[in-house]
C-alpha atoms as a PDB file:
ATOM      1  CA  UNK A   1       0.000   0.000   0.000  1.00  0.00           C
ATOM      2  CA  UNK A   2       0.947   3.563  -0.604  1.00  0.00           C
ATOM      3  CA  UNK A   3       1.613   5.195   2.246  1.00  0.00           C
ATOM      4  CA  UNK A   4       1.426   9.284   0.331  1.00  0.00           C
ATOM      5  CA  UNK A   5      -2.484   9.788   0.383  1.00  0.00           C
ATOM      6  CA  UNK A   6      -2.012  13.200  -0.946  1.00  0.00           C
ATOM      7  CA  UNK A   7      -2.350  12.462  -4.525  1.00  0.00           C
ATOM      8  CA  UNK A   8      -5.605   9.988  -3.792  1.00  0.00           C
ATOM      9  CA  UNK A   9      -8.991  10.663  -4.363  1.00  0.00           C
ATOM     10  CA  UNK A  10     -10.023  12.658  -1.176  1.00  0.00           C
ATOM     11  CA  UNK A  11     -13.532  12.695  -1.733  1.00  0.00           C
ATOM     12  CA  UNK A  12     -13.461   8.931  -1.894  1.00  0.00           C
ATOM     13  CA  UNK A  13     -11.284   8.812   1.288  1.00  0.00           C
ATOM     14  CA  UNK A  14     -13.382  11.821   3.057  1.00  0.00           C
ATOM     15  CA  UNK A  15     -16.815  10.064   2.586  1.00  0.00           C
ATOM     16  CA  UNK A  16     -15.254   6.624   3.834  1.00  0.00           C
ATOM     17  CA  UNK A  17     -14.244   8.001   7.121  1.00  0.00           C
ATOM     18  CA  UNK A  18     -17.888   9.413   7.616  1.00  0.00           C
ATOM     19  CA  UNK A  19     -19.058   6.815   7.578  1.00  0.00           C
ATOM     20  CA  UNK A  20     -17.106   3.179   7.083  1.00  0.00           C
ATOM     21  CA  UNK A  21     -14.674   4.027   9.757  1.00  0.00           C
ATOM     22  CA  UNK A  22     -17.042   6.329  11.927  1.00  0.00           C
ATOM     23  CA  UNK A  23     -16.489   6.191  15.654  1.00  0.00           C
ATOM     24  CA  UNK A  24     -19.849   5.475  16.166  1.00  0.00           C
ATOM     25  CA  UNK A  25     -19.696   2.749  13.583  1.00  0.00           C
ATOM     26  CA  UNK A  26     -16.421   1.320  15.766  1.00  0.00           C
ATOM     27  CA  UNK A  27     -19.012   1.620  19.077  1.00  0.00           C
ATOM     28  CA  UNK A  28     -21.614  -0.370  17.072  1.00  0.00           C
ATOM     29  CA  UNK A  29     -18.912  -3.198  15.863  1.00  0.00           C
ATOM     30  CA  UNK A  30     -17.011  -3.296  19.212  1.00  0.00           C
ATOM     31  CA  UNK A  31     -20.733  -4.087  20.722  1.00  0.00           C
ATOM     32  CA  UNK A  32     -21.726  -6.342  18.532  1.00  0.00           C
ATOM     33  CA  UNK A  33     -18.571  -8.365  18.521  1.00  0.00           C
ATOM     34  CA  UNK A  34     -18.597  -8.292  22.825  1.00  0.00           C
ATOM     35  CA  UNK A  35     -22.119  -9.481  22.190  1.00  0.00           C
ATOM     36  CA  UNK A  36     -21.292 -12.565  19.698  1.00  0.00           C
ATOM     37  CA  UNK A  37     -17.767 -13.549  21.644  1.00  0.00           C
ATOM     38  CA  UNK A  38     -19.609 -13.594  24.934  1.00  0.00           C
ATOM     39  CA  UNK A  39     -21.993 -15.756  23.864  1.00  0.00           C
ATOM     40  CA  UNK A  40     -19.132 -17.816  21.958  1.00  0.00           C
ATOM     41  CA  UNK A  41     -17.232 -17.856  25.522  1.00  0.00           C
ATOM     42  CA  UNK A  42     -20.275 -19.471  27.243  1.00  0.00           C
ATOM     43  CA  UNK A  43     -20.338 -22.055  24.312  1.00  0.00           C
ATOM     44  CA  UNK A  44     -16.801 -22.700  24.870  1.00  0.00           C
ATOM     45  CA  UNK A  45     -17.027 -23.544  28.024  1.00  0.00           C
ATOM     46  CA  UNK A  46     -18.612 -26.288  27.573  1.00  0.00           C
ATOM     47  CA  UNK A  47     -16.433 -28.046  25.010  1.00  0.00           C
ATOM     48  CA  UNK A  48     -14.115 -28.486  27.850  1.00  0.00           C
ATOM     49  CA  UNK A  49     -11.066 -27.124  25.676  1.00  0.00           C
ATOM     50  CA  UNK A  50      -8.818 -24.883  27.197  1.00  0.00           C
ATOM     51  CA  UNK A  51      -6.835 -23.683  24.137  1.00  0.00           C
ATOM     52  CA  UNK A  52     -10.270 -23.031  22.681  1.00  0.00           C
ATOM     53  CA  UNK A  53     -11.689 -20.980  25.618  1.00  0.00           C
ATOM     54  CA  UNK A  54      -8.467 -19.039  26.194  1.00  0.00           C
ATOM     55  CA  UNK A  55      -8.526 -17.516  22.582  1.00  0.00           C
ATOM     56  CA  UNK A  56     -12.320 -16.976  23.321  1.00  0.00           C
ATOM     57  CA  UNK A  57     -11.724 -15.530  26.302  1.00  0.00           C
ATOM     58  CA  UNK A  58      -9.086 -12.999  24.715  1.00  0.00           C
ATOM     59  CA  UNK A  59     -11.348 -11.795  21.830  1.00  0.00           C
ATOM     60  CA  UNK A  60     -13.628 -11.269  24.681  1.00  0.00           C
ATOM     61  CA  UNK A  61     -11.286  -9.242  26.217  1.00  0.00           C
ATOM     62  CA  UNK A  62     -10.280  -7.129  23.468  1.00  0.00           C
ATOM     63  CA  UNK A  63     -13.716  -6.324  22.364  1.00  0.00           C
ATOM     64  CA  UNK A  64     -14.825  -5.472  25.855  1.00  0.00           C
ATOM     65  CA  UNK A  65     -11.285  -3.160  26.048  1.00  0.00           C
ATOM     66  CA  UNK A  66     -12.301  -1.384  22.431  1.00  0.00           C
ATOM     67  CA  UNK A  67     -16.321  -0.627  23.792  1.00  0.00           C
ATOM     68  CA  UNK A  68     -15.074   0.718  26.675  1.00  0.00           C
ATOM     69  CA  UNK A  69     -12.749   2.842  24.506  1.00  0.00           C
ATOM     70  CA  UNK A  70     -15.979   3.673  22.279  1.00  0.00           C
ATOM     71  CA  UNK A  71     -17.608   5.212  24.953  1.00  0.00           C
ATOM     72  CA  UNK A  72     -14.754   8.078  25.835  1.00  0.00           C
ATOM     73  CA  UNK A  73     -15.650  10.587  23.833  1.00  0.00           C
ATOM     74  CA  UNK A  74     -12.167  12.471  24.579  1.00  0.00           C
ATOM     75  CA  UNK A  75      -9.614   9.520  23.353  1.00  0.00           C
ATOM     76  CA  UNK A  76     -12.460   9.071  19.910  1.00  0.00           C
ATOM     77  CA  UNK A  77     -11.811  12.589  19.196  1.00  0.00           C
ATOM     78  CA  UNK A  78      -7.814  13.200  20.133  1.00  0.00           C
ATOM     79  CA  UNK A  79      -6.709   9.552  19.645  1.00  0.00           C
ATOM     80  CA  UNK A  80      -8.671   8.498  16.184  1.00  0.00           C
ATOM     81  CA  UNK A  81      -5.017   7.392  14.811  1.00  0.00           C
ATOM     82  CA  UNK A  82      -4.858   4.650  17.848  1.00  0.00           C
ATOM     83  CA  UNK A  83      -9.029   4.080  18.108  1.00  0.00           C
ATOM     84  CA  UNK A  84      -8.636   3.468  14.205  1.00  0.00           C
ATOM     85  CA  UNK A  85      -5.907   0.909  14.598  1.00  0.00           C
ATOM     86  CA  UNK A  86      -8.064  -1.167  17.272  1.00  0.00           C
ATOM     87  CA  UNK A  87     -10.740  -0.699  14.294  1.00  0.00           C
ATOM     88  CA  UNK A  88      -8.670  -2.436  12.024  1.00  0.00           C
ATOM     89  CA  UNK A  89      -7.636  -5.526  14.761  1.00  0.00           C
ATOM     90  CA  UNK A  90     -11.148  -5.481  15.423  1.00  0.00           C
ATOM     91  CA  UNK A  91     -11.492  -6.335  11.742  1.00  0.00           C
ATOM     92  CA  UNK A  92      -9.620  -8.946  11.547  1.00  0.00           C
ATOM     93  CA  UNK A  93     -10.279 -10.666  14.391  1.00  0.00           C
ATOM     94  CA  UNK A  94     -14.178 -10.565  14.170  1.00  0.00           C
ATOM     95  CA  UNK A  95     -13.792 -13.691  11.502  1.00  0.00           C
ATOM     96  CA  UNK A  96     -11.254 -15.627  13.873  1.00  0.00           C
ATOM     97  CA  UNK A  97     -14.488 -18.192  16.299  1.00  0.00           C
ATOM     98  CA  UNK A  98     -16.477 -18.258  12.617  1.00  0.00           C
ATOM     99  CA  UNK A  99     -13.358 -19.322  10.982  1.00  0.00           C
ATOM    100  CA  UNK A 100     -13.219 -21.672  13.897  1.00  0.00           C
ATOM    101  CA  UNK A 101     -16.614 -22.907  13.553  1.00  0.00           C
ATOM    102  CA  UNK A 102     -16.554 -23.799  10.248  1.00  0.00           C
ATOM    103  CA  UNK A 103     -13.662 -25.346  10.354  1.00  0.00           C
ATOM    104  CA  UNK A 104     -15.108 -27.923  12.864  1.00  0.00           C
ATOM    105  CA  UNK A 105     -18.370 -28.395  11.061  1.00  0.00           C
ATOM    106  CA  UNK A 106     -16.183 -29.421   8.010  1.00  0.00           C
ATOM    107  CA  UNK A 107     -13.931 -31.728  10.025  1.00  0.00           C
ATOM    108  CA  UNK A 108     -16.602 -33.535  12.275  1.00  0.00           C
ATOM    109  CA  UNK A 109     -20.153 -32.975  11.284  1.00  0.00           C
ATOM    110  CA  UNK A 110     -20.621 -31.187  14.279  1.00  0.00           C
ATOM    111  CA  UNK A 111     -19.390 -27.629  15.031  1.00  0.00           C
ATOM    112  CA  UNK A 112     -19.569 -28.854  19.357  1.00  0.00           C
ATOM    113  CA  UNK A 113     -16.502 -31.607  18.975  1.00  0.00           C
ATOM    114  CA  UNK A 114     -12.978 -31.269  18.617  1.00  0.00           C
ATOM    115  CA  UNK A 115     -12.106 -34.206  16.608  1.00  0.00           C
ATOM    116  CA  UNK A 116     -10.247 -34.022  13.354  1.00  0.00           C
ATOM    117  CA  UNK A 117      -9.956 -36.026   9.858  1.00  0.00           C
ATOM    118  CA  UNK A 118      -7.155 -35.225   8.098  1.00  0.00           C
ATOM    119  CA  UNK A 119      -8.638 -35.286   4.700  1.00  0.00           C
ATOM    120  CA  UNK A 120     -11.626 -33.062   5.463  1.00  0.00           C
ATOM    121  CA  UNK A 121      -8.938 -30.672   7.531  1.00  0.00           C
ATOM    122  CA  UNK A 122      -6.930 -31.003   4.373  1.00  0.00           C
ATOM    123  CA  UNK A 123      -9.951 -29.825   1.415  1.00  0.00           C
ATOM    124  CA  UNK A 124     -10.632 -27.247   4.233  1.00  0.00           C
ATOM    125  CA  UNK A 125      -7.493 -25.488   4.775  1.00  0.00           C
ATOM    126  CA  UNK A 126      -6.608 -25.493   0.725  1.00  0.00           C
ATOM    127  CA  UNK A 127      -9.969 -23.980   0.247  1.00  0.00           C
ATOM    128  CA  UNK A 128     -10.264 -21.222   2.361  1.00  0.00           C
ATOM    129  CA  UNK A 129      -6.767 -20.007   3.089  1.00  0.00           C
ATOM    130  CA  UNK A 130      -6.120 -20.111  -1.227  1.00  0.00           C
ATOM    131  CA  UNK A 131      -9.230 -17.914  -1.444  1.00  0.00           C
ATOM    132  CA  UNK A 132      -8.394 -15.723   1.426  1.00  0.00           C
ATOM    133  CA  UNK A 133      -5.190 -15.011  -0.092  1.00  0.00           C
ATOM    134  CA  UNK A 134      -6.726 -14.427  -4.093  1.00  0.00           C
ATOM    135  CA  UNK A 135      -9.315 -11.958  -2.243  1.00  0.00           C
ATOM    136  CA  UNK A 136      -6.544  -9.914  -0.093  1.00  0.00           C
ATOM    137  CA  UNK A 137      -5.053  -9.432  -3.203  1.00  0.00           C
ATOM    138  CA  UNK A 138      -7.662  -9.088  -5.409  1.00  0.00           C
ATOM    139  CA  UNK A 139      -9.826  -6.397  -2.753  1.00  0.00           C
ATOM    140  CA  UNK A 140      -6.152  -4.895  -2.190  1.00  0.00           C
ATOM    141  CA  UNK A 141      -5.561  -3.443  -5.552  1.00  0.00           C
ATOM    142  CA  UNK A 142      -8.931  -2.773  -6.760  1.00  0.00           C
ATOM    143  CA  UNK A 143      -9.306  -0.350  -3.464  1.00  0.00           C
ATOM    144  CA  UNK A 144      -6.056   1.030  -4.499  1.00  0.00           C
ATOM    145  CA  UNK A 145      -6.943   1.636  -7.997  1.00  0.00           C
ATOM    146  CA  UNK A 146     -10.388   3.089  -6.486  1.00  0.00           C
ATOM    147  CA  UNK A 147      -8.856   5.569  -4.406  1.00  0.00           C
ATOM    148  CA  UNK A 148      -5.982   6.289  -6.322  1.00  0.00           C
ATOM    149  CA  UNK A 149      -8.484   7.705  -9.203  1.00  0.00           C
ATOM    150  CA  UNK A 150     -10.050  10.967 -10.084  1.00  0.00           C
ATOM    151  CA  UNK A 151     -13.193   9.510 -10.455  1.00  0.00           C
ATOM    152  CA  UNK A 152     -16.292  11.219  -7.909  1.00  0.00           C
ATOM    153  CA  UNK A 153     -16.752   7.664  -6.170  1.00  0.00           C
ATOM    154  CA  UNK A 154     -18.215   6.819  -2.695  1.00  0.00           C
ATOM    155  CA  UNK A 155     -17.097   3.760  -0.442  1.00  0.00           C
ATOM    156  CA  UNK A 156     -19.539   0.933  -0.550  1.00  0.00           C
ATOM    157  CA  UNK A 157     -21.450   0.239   2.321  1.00  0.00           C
ATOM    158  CA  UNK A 158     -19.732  -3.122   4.119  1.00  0.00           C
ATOM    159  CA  UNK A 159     -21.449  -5.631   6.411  1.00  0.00           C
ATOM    160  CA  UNK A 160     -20.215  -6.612   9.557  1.00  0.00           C
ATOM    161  CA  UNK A 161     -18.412  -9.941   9.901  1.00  0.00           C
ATOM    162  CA  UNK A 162     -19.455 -10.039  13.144  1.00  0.00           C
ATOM    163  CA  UNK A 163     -23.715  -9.920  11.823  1.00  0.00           C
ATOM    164  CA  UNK A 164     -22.874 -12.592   9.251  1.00  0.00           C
ATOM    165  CA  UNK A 165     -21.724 -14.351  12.387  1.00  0.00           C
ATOM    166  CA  UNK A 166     -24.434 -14.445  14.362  1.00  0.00           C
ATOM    167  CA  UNK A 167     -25.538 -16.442  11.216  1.00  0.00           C
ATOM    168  CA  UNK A 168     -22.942 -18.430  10.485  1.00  0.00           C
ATOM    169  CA  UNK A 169     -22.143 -19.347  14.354  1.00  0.00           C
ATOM    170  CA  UNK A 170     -25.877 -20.195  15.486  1.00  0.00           C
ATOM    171  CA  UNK A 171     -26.265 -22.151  11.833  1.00  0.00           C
ATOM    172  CA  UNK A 172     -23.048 -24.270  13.029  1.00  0.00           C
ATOM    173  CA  UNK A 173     -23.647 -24.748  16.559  1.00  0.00           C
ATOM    174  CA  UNK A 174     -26.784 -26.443  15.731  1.00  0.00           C
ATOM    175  CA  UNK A 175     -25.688 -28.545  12.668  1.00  0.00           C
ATOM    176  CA  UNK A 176     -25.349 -32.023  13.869  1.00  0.00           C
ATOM    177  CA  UNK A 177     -23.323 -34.969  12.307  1.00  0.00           C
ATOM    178  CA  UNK A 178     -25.123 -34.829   9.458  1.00  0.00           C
ATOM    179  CA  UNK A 179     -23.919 -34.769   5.203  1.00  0.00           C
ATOM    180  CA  UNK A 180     -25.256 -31.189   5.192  1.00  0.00           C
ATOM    181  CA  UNK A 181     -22.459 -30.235   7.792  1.00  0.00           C
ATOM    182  CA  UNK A 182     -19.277 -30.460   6.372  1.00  0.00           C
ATOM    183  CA  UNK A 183     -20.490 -28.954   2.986  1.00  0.00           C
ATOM    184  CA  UNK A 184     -21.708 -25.986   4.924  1.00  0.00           C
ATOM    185  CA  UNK A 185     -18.559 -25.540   6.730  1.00  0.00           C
ATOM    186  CA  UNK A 186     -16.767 -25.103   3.541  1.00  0.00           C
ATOM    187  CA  UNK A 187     -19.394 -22.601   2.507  1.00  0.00           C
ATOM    188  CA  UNK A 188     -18.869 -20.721   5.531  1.00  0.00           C
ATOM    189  CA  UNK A 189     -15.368 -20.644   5.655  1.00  0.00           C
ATOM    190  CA  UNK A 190     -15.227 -19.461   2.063  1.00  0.00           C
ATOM    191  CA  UNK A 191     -17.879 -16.816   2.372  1.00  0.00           C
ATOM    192  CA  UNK A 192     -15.494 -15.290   5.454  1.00  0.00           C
ATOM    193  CA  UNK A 193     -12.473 -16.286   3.024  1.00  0.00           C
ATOM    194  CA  UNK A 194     -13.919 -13.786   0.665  1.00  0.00           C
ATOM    195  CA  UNK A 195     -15.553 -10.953   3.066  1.00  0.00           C
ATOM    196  CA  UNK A 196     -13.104 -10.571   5.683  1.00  0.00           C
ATOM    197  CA  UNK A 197      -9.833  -9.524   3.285  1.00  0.00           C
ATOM    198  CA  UNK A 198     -12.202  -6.640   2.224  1.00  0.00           C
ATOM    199  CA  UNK A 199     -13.227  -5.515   5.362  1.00  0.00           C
ATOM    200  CA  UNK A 200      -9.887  -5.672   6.830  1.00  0.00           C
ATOM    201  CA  UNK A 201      -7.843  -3.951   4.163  1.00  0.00           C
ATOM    202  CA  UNK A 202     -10.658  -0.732   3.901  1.00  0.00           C
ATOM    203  CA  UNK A 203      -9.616   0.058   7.802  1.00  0.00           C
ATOM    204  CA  UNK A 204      -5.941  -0.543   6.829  1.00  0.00           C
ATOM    205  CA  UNK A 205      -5.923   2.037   4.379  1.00  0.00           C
ATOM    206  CA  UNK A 206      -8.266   4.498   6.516  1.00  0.00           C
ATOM    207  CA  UNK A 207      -5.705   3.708   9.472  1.00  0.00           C
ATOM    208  CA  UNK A 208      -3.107   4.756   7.191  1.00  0.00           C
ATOM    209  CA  UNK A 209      -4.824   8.146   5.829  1.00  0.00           C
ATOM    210  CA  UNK A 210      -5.478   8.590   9.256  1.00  0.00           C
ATOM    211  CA  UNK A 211      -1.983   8.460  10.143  1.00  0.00           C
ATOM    212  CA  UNK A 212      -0.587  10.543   7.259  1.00  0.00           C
ATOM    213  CA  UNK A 213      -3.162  13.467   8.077  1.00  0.00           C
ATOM    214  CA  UNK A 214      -5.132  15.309   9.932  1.00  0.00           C
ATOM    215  CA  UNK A 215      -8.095  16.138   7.577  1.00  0.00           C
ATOM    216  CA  UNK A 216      -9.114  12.247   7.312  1.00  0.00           C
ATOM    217  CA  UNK A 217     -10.110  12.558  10.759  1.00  0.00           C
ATOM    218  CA  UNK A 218     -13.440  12.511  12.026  1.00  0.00           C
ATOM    219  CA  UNK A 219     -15.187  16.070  13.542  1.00  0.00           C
ATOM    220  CA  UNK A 220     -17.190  15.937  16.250  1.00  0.00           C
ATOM    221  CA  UNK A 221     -20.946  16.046  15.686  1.00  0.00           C
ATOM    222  CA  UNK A 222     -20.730  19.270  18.286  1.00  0.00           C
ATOM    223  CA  UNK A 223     -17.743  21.088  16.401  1.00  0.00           C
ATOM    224  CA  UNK A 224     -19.397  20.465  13.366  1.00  0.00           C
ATOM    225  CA  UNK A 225     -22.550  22.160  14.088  1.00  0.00           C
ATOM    226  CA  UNK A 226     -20.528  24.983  15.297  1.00  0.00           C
ATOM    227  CA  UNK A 227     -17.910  25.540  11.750  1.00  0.00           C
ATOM    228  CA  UNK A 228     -21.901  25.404  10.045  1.00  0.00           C
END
């Protein structure tokens, strides 16, 4: 990525801050992923896997740490460069328990066990960390062709990873050992495969403008009323 934002489109850049990388869109994520990993926490629990609960527990941790952040209204307006950094994490690691989950469901039948055949683990792996890595790439340079144009272009809007979650994750906790199972995993996974490079590498590049200046940050609603 280009890290000189001064030649890039700037209404394209301007407009995605509004509203893609809003603070009160970070509140909304950070809540809704707290919501989702708690939930995931109190599932994990009862697999009886420590490995399993401690990375649970840590998401949880993080997204209770960036809410809590969300609702300081000082640090979202004089620390946007840091609040848009945990945006980006945040980003990323919204698709880690789905990843999970549909890796199991491909692997067992059943997204509740921790059992694992090689050859489904195998098809699974290929399969969604290939497409992951075409779709980084792929999402990578068409966003930098986007911005880096002249063109009068908005940001599309994205979807959470953490709503197509609660889908994904209540779909797979309540598939059970049957044929449908392991195909859906690998539907799931790839789905996420596809989304989350998209997601992630818009609040990369947002971080980054950010970072380089000033005028990519976000104004207070009450400032704002007061330049107009």
């Amino acid at each position: 990525m280009d890290n000189n934002f001064e030649q890039l489109n700037d209404n394209f850049l301007l407009e995605f801050s509004r509203k893609t990388a809003s603070m009160d869109r970070f509140r909304k994520v950070s809540l809704i992923s707290l919501s989702i990993f708690g939930i995931m926490f109190i599932a994990a629990l009862q697999l009886h896997n420590i490995a399993f609960v401690i990375s649970i527990a840590i998401l949880l941790i993080f997204s209770l740490i960036c809410f809590i952040i969300s609702l300081i209204p000082k640090v979202l307006e004089e620390q946007q460069v840091f609040v848009t950094f945990l945006f980006v994490l945040l980003t990323y690691l919204d698709s880690i328990p789905f990843f999970i989950v549909s890796y199991l469901m491909t692997v067992t039948g059943n997204a509740q066990t921790f059992k694992i055949k090689s050859i489904e683990s195998i098809i699974y792996l290929v399969i969604v960390i290939s497409s992951y890595v075409f779709f980084w790439i792929f999402f990578n340079k068409k966003l930098e062709h986007l911005i880096s144009s002249k063109k009068d272009t908005s940001p599309n809007t994205t979807i959470s990873i953490a709503v197509l979650g609660i889908i994904g994750g209540f779909i797979g906790m309540n598939i059970d050992g049957t044929i449908m199972a392991p195909i859906l995993g690998i539907i799931i996974g790839l789905i996420f495969s596809i989304i989350s490079p998209k997601l992630g590498i818009e609040m990369t590049y947002m971080y980054k403008a950010r970072k380089s200046d000033k005028k990519y940050w976000e104004v207070p609603k009450e400032k704002n009323k007061n330049i107009n």
